[in-house]
C-alpha atoms as a PDB file:
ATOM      1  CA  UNK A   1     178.981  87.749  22.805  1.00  0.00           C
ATOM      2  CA  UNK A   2     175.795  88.652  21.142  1.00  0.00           C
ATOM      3  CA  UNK A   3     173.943  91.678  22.197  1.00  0.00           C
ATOM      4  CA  UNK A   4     171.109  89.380  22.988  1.00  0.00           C
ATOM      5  CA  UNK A   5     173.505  86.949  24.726  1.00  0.00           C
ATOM      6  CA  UNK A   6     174.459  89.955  26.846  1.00  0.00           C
ATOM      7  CA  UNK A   7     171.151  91.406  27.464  1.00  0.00           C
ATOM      8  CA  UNK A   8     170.336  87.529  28.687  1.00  0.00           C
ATOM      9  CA  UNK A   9     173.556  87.246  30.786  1.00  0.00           C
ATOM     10  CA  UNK A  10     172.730  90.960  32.246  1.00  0.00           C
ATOM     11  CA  UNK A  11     168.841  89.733  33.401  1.00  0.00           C
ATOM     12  CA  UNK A  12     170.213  86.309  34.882  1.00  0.00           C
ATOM     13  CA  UNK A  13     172.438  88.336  37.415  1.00  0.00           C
ATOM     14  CA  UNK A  14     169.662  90.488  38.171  1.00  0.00           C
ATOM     15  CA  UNK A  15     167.281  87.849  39.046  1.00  0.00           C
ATOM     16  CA  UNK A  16     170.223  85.590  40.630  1.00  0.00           C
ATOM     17  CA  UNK A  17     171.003  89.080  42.812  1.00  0.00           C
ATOM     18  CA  UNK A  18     167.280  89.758  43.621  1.00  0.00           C
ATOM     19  CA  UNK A  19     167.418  85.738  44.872  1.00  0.00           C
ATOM     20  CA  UNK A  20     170.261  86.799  47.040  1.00  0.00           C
ATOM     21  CA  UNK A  21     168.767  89.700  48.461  1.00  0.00           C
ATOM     22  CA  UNK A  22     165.474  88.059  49.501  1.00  0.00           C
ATOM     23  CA  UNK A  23     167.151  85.302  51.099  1.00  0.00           C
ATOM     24  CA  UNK A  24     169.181  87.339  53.410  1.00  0.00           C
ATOM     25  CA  UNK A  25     168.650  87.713  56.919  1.00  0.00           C
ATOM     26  CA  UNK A  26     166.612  90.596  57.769  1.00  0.00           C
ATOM     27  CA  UNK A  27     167.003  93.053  61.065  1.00  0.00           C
ATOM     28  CA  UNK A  28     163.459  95.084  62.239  1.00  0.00           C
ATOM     29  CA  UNK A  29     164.002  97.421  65.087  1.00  0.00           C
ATOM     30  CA  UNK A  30     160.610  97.528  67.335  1.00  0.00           C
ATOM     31  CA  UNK A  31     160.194 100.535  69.584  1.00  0.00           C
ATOM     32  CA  UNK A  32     157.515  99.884  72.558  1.00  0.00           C
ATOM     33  CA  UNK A  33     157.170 102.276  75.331  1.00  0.00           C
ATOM     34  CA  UNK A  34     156.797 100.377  78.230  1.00  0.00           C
ATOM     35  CA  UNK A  35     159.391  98.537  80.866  1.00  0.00           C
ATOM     36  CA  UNK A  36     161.196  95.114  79.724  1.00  0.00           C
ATOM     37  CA  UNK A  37     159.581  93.555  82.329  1.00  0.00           C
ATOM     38  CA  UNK A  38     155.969  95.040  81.755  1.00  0.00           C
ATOM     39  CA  UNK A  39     153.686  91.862  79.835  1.00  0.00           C
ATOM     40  CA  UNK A  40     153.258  93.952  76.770  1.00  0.00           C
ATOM     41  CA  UNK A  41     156.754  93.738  76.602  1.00  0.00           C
ATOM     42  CA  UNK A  42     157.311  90.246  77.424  1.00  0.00           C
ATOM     43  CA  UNK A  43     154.354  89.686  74.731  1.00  0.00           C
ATOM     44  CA  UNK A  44     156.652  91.323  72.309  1.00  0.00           C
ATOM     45  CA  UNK A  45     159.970  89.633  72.830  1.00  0.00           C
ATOM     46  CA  UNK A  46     158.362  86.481  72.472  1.00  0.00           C
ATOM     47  CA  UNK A  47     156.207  87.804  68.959  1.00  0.00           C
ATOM     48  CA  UNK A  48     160.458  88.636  67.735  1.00  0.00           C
ATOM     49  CA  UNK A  49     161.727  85.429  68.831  1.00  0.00           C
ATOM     50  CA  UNK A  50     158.621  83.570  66.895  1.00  0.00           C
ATOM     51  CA  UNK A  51     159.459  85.360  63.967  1.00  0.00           C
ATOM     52  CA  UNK A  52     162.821  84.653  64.088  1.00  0.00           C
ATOM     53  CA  UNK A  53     161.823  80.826  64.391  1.00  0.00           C
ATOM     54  CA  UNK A  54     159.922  80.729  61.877  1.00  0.00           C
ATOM     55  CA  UNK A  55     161.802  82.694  59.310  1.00  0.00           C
ATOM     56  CA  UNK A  56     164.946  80.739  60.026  1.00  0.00           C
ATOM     57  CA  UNK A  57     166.408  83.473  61.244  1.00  0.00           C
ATOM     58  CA  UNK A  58     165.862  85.532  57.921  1.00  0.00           C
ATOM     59  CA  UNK A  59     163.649  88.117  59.904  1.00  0.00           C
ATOM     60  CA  UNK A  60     165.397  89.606  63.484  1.00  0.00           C
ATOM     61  CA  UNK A  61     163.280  91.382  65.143  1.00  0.00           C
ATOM     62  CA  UNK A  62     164.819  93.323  67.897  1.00  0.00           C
ATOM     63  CA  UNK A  63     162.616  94.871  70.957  1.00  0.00           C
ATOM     64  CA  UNK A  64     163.357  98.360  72.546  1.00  0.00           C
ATOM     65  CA  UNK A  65     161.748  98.600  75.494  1.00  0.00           C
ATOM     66  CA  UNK A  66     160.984 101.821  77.608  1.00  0.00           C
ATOM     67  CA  UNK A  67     160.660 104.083  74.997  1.00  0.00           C
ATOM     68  CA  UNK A  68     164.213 104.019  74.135  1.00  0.00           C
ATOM     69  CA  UNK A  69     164.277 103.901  70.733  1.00  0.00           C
ATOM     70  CA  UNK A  70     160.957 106.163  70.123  1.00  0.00           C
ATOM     71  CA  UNK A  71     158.989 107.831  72.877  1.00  0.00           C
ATOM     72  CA  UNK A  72     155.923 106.122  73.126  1.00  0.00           C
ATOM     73  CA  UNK A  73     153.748 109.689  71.280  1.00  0.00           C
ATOM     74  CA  UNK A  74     156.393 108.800  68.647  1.00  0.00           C
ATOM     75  CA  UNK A  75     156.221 105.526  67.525  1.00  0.00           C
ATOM     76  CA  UNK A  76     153.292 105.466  65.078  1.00  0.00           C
ATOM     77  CA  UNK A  77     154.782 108.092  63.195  1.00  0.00           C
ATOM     78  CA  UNK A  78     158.207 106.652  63.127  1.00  0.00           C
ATOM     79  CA  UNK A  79     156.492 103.307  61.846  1.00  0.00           C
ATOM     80  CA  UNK A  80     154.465 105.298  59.302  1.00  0.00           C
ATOM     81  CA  UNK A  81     157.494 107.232  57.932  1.00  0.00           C
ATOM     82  CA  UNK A  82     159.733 104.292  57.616  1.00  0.00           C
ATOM     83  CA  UNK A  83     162.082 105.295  60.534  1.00  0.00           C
ATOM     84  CA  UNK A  84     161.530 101.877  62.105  1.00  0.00           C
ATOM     85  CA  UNK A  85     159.889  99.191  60.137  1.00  0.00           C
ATOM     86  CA  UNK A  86     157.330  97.465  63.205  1.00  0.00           C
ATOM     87  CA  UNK A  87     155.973  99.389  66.672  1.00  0.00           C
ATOM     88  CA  UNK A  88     153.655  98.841  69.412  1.00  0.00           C
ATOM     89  CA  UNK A  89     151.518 101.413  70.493  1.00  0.00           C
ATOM     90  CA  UNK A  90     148.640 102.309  72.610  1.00  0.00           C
ATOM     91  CA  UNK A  91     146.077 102.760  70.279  1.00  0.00           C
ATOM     92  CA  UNK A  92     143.789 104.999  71.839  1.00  0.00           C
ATOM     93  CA  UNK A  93     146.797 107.480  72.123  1.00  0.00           C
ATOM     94  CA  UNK A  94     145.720 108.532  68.302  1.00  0.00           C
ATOM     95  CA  UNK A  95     141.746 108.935  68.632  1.00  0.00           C
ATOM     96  CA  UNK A  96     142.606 112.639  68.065  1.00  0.00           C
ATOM     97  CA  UNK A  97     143.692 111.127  64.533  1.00  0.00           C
ATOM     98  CA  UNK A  98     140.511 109.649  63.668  1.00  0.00           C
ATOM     99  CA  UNK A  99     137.928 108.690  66.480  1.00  0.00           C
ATOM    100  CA  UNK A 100     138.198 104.913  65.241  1.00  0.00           C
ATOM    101  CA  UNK A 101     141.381 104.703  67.318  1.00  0.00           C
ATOM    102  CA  UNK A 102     139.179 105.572  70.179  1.00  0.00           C
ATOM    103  CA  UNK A 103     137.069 102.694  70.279  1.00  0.00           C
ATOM    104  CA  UNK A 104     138.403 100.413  72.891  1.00  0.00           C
ATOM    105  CA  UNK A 105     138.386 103.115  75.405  1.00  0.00           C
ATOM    106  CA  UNK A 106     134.853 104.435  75.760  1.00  0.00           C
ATOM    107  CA  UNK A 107     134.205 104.601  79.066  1.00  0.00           C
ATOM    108  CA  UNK A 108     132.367 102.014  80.569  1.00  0.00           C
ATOM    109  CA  UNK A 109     130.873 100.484  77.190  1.00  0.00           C
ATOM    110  CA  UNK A 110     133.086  97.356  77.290  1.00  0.00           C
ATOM    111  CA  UNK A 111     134.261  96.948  81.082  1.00  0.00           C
ATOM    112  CA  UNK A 112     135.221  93.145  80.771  1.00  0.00           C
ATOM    113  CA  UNK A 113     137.547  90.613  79.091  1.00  0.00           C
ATOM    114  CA  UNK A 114     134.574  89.461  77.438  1.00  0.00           C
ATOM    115  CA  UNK A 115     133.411  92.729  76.181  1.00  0.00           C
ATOM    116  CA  UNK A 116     136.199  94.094  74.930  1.00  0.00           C
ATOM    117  CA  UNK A 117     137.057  90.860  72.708  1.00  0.00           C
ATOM    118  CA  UNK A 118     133.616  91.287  71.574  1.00  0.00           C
ATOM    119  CA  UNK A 119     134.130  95.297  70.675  1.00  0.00           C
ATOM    120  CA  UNK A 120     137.364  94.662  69.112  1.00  0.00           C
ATOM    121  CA  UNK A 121     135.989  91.836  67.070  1.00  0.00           C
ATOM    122  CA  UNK A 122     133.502  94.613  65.758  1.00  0.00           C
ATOM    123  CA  UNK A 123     135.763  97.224  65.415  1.00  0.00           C
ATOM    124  CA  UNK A 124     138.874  95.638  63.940  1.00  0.00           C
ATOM    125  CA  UNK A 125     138.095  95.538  59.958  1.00  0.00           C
ATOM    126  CA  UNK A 126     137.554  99.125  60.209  1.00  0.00           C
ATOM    127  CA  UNK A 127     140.837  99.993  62.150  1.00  0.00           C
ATOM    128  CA  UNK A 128     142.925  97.827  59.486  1.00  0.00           C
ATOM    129  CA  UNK A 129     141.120  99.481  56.924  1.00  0.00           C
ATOM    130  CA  UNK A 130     142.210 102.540  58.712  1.00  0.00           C
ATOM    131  CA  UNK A 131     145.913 101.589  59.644  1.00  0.00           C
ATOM    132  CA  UNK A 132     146.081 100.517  56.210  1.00  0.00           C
ATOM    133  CA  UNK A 133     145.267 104.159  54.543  1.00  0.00           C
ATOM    134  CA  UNK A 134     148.264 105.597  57.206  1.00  0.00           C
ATOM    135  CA  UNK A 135     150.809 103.278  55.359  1.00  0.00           C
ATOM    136  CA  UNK A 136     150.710 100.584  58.597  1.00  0.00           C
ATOM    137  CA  UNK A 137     149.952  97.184  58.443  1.00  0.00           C
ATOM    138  CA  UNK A 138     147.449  95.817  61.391  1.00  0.00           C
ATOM    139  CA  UNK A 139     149.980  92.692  63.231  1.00  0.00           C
ATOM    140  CA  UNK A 140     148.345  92.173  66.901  1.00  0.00           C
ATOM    141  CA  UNK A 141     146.726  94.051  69.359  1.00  0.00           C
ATOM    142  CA  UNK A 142     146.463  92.614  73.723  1.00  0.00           C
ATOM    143  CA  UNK A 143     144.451  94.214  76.412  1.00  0.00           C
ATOM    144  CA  UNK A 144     144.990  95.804  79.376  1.00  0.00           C
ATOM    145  CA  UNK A 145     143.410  95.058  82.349  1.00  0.00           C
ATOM    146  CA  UNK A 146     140.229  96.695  83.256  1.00  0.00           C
ATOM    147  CA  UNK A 147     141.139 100.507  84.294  1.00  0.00           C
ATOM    148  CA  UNK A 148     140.894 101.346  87.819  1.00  0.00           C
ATOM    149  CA  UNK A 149     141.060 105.119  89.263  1.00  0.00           C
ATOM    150  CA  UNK A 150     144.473 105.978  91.637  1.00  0.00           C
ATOM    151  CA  UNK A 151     144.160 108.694  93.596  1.00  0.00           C
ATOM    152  CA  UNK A 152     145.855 110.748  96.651  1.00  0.00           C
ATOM    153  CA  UNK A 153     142.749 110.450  99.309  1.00  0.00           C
ATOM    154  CA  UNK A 154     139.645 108.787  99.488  1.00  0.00           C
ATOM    155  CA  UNK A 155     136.988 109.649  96.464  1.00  0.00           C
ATOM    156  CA  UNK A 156     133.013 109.196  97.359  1.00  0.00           C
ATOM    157  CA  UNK A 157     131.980 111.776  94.295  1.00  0.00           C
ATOM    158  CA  UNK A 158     133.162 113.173  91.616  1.00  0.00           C
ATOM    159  CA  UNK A 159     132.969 116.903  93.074  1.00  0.00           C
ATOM    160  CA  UNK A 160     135.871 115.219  95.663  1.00  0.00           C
ATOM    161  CA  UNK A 161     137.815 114.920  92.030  1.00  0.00           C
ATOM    162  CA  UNK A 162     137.245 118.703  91.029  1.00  0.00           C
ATOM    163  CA  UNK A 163     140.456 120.916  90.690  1.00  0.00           C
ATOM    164  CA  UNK A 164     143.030 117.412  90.976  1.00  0.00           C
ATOM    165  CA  UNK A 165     145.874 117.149  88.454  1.00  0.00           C
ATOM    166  CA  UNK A 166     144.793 114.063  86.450  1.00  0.00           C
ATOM    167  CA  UNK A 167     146.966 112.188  84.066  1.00  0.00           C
ATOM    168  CA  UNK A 168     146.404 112.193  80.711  1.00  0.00           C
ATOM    169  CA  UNK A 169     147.377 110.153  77.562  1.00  0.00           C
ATOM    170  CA  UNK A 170     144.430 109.974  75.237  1.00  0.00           C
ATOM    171  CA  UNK A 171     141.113 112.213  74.162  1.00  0.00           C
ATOM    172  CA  UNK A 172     139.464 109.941  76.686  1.00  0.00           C
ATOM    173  CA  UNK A 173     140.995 110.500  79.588  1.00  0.00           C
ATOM    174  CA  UNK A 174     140.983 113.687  78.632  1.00  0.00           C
ATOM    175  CA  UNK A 175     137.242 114.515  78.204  1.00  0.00           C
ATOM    176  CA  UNK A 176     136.680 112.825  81.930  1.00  0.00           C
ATOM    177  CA  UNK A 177     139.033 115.264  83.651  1.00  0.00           C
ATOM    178  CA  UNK A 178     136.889 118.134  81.670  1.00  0.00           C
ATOM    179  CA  UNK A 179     133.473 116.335  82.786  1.00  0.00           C
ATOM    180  CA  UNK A 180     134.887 115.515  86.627  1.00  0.00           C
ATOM    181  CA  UNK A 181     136.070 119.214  86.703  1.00  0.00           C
ATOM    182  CA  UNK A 182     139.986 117.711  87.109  1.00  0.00           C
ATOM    183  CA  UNK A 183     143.181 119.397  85.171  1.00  0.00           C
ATOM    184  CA  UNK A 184     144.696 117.029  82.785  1.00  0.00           C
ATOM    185  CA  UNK A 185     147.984 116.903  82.506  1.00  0.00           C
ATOM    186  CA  UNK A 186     149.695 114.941  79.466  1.00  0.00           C
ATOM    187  CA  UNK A 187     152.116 112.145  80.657  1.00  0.00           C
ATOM    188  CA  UNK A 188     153.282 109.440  78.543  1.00  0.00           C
ATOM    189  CA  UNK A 189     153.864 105.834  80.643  1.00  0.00           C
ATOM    190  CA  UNK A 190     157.479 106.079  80.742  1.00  0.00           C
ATOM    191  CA  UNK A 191     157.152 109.493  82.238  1.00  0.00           C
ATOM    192  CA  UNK A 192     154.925 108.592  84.483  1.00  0.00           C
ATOM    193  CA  UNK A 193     156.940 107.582  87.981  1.00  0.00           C
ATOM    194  CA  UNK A 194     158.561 111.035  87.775  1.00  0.00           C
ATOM    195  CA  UNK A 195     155.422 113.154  87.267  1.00  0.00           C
ATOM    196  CA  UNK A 196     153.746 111.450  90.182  1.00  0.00           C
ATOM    197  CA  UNK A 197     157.077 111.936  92.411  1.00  0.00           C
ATOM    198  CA  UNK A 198     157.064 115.567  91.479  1.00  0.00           C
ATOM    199  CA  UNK A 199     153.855 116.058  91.903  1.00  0.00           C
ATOM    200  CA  UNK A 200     152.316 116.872  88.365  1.00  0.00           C
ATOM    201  CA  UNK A 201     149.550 114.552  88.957  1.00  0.00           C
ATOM    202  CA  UNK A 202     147.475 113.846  91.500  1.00  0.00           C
ATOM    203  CA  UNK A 203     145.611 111.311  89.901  1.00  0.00           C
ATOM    204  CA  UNK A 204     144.996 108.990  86.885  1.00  0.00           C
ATOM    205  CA  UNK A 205     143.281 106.422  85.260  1.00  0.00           C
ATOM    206  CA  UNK A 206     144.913 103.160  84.117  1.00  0.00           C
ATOM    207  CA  UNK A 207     145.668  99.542  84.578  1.00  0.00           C
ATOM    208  CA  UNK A 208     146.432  97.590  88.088  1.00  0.00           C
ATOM    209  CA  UNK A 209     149.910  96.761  85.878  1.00  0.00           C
ATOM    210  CA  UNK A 210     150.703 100.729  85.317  1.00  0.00           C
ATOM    211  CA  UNK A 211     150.151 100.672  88.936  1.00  0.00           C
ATOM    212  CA  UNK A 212     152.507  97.901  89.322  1.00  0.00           C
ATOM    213  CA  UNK A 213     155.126  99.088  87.128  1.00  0.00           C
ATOM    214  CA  UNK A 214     154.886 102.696  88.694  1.00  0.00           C
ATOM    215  CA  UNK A 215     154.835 101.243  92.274  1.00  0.00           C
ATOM    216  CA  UNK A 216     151.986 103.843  92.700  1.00  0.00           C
ATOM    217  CA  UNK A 217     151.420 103.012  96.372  1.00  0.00           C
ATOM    218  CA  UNK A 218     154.338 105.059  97.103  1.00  0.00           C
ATOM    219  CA  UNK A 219     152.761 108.659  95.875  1.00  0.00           C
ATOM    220  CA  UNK A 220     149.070 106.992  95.901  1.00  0.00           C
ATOM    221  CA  UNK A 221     146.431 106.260  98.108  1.00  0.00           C
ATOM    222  CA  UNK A 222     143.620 104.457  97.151  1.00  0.00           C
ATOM    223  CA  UNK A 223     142.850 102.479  94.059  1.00  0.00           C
ATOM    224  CA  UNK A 224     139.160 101.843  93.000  1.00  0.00           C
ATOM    225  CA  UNK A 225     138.522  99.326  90.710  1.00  0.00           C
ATOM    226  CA  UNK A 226     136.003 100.744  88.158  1.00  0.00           C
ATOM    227  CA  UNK A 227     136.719  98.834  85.450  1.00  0.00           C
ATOM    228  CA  UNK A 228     136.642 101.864  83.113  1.00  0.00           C
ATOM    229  CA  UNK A 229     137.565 100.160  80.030  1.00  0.00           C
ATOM    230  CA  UNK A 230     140.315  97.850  78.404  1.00  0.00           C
ATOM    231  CA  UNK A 231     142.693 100.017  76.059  1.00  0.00           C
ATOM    232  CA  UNK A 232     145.017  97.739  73.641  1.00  0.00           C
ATOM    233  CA  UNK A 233     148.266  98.070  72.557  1.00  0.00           C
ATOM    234  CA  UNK A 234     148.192  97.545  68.860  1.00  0.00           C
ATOM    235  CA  UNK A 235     151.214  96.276  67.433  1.00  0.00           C
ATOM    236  CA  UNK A 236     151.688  97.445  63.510  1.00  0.00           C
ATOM    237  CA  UNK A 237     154.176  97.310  60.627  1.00  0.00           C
ATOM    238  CA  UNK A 238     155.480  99.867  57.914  1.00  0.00           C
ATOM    239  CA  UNK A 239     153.034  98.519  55.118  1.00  0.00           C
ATOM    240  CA  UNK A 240     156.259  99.302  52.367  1.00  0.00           C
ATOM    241  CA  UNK A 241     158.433  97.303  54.588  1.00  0.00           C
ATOM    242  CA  UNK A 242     155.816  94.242  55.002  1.00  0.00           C
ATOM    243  CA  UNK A 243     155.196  94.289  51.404  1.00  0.00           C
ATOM    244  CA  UNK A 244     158.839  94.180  50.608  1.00  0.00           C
ATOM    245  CA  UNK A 245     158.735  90.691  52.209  1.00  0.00           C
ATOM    246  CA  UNK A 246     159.076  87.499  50.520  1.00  0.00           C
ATOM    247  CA  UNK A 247     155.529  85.693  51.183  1.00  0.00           C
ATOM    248  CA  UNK A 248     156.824  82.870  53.487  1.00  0.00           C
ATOM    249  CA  UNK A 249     157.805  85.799  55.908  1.00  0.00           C
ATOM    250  CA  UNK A 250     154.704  88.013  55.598  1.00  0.00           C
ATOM    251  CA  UNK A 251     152.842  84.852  56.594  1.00  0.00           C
ATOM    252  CA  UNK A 252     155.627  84.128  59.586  1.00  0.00           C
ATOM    253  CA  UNK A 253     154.599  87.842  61.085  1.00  0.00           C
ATOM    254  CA  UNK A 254     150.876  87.125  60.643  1.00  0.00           C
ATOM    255  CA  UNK A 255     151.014  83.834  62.458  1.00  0.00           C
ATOM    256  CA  UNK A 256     153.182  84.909  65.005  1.00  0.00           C
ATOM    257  CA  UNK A 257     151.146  88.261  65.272  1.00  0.00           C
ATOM    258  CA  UNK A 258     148.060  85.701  66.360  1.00  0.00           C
ATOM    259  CA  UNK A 259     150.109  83.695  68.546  1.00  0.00           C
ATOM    260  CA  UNK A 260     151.098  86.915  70.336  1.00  0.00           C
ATOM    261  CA  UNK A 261     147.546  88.163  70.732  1.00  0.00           C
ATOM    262  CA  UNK A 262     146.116  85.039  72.343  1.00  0.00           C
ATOM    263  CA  UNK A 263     149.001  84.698  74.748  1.00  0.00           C
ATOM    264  CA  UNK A 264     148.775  88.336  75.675  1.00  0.00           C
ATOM    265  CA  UNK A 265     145.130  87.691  76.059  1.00  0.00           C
ATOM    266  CA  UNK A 266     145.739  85.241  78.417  1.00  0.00           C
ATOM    267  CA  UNK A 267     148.581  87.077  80.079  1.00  0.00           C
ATOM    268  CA  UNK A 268     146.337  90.221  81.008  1.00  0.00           C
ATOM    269  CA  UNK A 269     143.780  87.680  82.637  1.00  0.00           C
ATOM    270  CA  UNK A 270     145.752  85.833  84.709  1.00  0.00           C
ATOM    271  CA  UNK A 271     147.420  89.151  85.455  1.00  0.00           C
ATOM    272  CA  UNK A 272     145.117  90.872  86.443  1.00  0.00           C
ATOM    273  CA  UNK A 273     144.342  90.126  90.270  1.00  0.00           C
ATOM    274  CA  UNK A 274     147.590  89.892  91.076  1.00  0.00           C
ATOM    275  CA  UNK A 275     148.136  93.216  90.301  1.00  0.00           C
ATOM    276  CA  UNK A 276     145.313  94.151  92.790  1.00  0.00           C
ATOM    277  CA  UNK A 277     146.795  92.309  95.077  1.00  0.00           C
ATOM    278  CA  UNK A 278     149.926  93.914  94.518  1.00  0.00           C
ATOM    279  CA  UNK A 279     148.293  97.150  95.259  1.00  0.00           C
ATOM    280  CA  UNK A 280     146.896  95.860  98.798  1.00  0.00           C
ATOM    281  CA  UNK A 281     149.879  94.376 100.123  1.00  0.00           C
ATOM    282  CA  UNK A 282     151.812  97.604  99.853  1.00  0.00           C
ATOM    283  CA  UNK A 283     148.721  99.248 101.626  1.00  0.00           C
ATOM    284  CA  UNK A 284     146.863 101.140  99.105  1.00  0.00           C
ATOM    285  CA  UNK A 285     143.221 100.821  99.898  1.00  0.00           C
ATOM    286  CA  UNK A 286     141.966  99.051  97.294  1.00  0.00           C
ATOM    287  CA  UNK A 287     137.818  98.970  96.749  1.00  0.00           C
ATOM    288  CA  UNK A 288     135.015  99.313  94.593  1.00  0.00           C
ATOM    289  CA  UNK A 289     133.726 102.553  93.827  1.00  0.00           C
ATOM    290  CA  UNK A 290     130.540 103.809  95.777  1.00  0.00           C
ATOM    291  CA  UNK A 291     127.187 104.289  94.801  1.00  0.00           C
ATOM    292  CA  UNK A 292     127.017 107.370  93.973  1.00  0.00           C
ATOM    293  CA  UNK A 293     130.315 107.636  92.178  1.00  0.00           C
ATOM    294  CA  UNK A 294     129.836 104.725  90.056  1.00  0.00           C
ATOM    295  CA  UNK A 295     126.707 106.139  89.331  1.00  0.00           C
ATOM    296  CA  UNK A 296     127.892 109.718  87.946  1.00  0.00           C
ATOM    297  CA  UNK A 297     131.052 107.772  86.504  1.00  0.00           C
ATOM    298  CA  UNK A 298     128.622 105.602  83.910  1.00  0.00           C
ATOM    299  CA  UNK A 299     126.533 109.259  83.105  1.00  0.00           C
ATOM    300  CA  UNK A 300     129.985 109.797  81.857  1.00  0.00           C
ATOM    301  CA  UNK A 301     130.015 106.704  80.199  1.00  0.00           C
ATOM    302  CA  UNK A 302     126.992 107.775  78.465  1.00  0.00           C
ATOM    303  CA  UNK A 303     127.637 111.019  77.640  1.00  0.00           C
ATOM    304  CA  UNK A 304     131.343 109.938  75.750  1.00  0.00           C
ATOM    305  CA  UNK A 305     129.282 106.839  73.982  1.00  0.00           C
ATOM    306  CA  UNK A 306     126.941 109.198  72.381  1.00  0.00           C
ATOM    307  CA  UNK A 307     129.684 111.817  71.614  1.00  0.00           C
ATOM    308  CA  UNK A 308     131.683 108.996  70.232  1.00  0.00           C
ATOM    309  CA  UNK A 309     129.208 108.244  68.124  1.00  0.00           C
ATOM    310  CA  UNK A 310     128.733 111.800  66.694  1.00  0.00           C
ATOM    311  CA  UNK A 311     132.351 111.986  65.815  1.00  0.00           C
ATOM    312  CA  UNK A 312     133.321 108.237  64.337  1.00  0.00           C
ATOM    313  CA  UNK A 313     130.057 108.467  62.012  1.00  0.00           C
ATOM    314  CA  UNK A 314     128.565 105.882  59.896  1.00  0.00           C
ATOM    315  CA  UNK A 315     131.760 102.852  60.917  1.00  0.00           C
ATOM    316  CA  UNK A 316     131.392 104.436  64.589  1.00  0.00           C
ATOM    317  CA  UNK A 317     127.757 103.291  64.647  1.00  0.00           C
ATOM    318  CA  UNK A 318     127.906  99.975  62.440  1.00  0.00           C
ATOM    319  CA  UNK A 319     130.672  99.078  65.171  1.00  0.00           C
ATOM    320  CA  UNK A 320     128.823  99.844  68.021  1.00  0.00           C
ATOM    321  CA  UNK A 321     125.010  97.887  66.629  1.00  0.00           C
ATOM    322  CA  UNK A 322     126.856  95.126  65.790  1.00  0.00           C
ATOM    323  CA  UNK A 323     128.989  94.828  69.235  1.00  0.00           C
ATOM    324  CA  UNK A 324     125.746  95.547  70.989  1.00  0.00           C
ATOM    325  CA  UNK A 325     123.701  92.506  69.115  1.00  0.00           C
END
């Protein structure tokens, strides 16, 4: 055979093996750190199974639930790095990254469905812009419910807070313990049951499903429903990993990604006062907060807006003017 023949022959098998290689099935390990039977997570295993529809089977993607796989402070670096090629993750978690990540959890700035659709329409072409420079590609993101405030005895004012072990899992829950006068203590969700039955919290901020998930009425007393703010979960992939896929697939994750976020949408809503209701029936007093707390809970508001502000610079404010049009 002709060296030419040969040099022929030699490209044909590389081609026919590249062929092979993109048309084999495909297996994506997805760390999330929240229970199996949490909606998140529910919202996740039916994203896989989409994927896997629509791909033929060509892309797997398998949920790990709990942080089993990744601890949930772990994940967005194990999807950067390559160590598992798609994660969920609360985004907020990383505003000590970049204050961008922060958005969706200024206090009291977007307190309803409504609202935080409307913030995270804003925000969202500057946090892909911003998942994209950290090697992740942007997938889905789903609410939580509003945020409501557990505690061990009744709250009136936010000197009643001052000295209390307060959970914390992001740089705003952490800056409200500081204003309230509270100690914050870092807890990741999976840890959380065991911190509350030991006693390294007191009290916390989060979602009537946390509450749900935790069965908080058993180390809690009260839950007031201040509607703090709606945190997502942002579901991302390895950008090397998406780019490695054949087109018809990419598109399969996108569409499927969109799918996922409008049924998680309308999972967290529907959720939502049944959680509450949760609460009551295993006798935590559930309420509104006072006057005068609500009142020195949105000067918080107001003070973490503006400081927000400071810190995300020119995208912070361009988000927030055109949210607030």
């Amino acid at each position: 055979m002709k060296a030419s023949a040969v040099g022929f022959a030699v490209l044909v098998a590389a081609a026919q093996g590249f062929a092979a290689t993109s048309a084999r099935a495909e297996g994506w390990d997805m760390p999330t750190a929240y229970p199996a039977t949490n909606y998140h997570t529910e919202t996740a295993v039916a994203f896989a199974a989409c994927v896997k529809g629509a791909t033929a089977g060509k892309l797997d993607v398998t949920v790990h639930p709990n942080g089993a796989l990744f601890k949930g402070n772990d994940i967005k670096r194990a999807v950067q790095t390559g160590q598992a090629p798609i994660g969920e993750r609360l985004i907020s978690a990383h505003a000590n990254e970049n204050p961008l990540f922060g958005v969706d959890s200024i206090p009291f700035l977007a307190s309803s469905f409504d609202a935080s659709e409307k913030l995270w329409t804003a925000a969202r072409p500057e946090l892909e812009k911003l998942l994209s420079s950290q090697n992740l590609v942007y997938v889905y993101a789903v609410p939580w419910p509003p945020q409501g405030l557990y505690t061990k005895k009744p709250v009136t004012t936010v000197a009643d807070l001052k000295g209390v072990k307060f959970r914390s899992y992001s740089v705003a829950t952490a800056r409200i313990s500081e204003l309230a006068g509270m100690i914050p203590v870092q807890i990741e969700a999976a840890d959380l049951s065991q911190a509350l039955a030991t006693g390294v919290a007191d009290a916390f901020i989060s979602s009537g499903s946390t509450g749900f998930d935790v069965k908080a009425w058993e180390y809690m007393t009260n839950f007031y429903t201040v509607d703090a703010w709606l945190p997502r979960n942002v579901v991302f992939a390895n950008k090397d990993a998406f780019d490695a896929l054949p087109a018809d697939r990419q598109a399969a994750v996108k569409k499927c990604g969109d799918e996922a976020a409008a049924s998680g949408l309308a999972q967290a809503k529907a959720l939502t006062q049944k959680y509450i209701d949760a609460l009551a029936a295993n006798k935590m007093a559930v309420s509104a907060p006072g006057a005068e707390l609500k009142t020195q809970l949105d000067g918080f508001g107001k003070t973490m807006t503006a400081e927000w502000e400071a810190k995300a610079g020119p995208a912070g404010k361009a988000i927030i003017d055109a949210y607030e049009k």
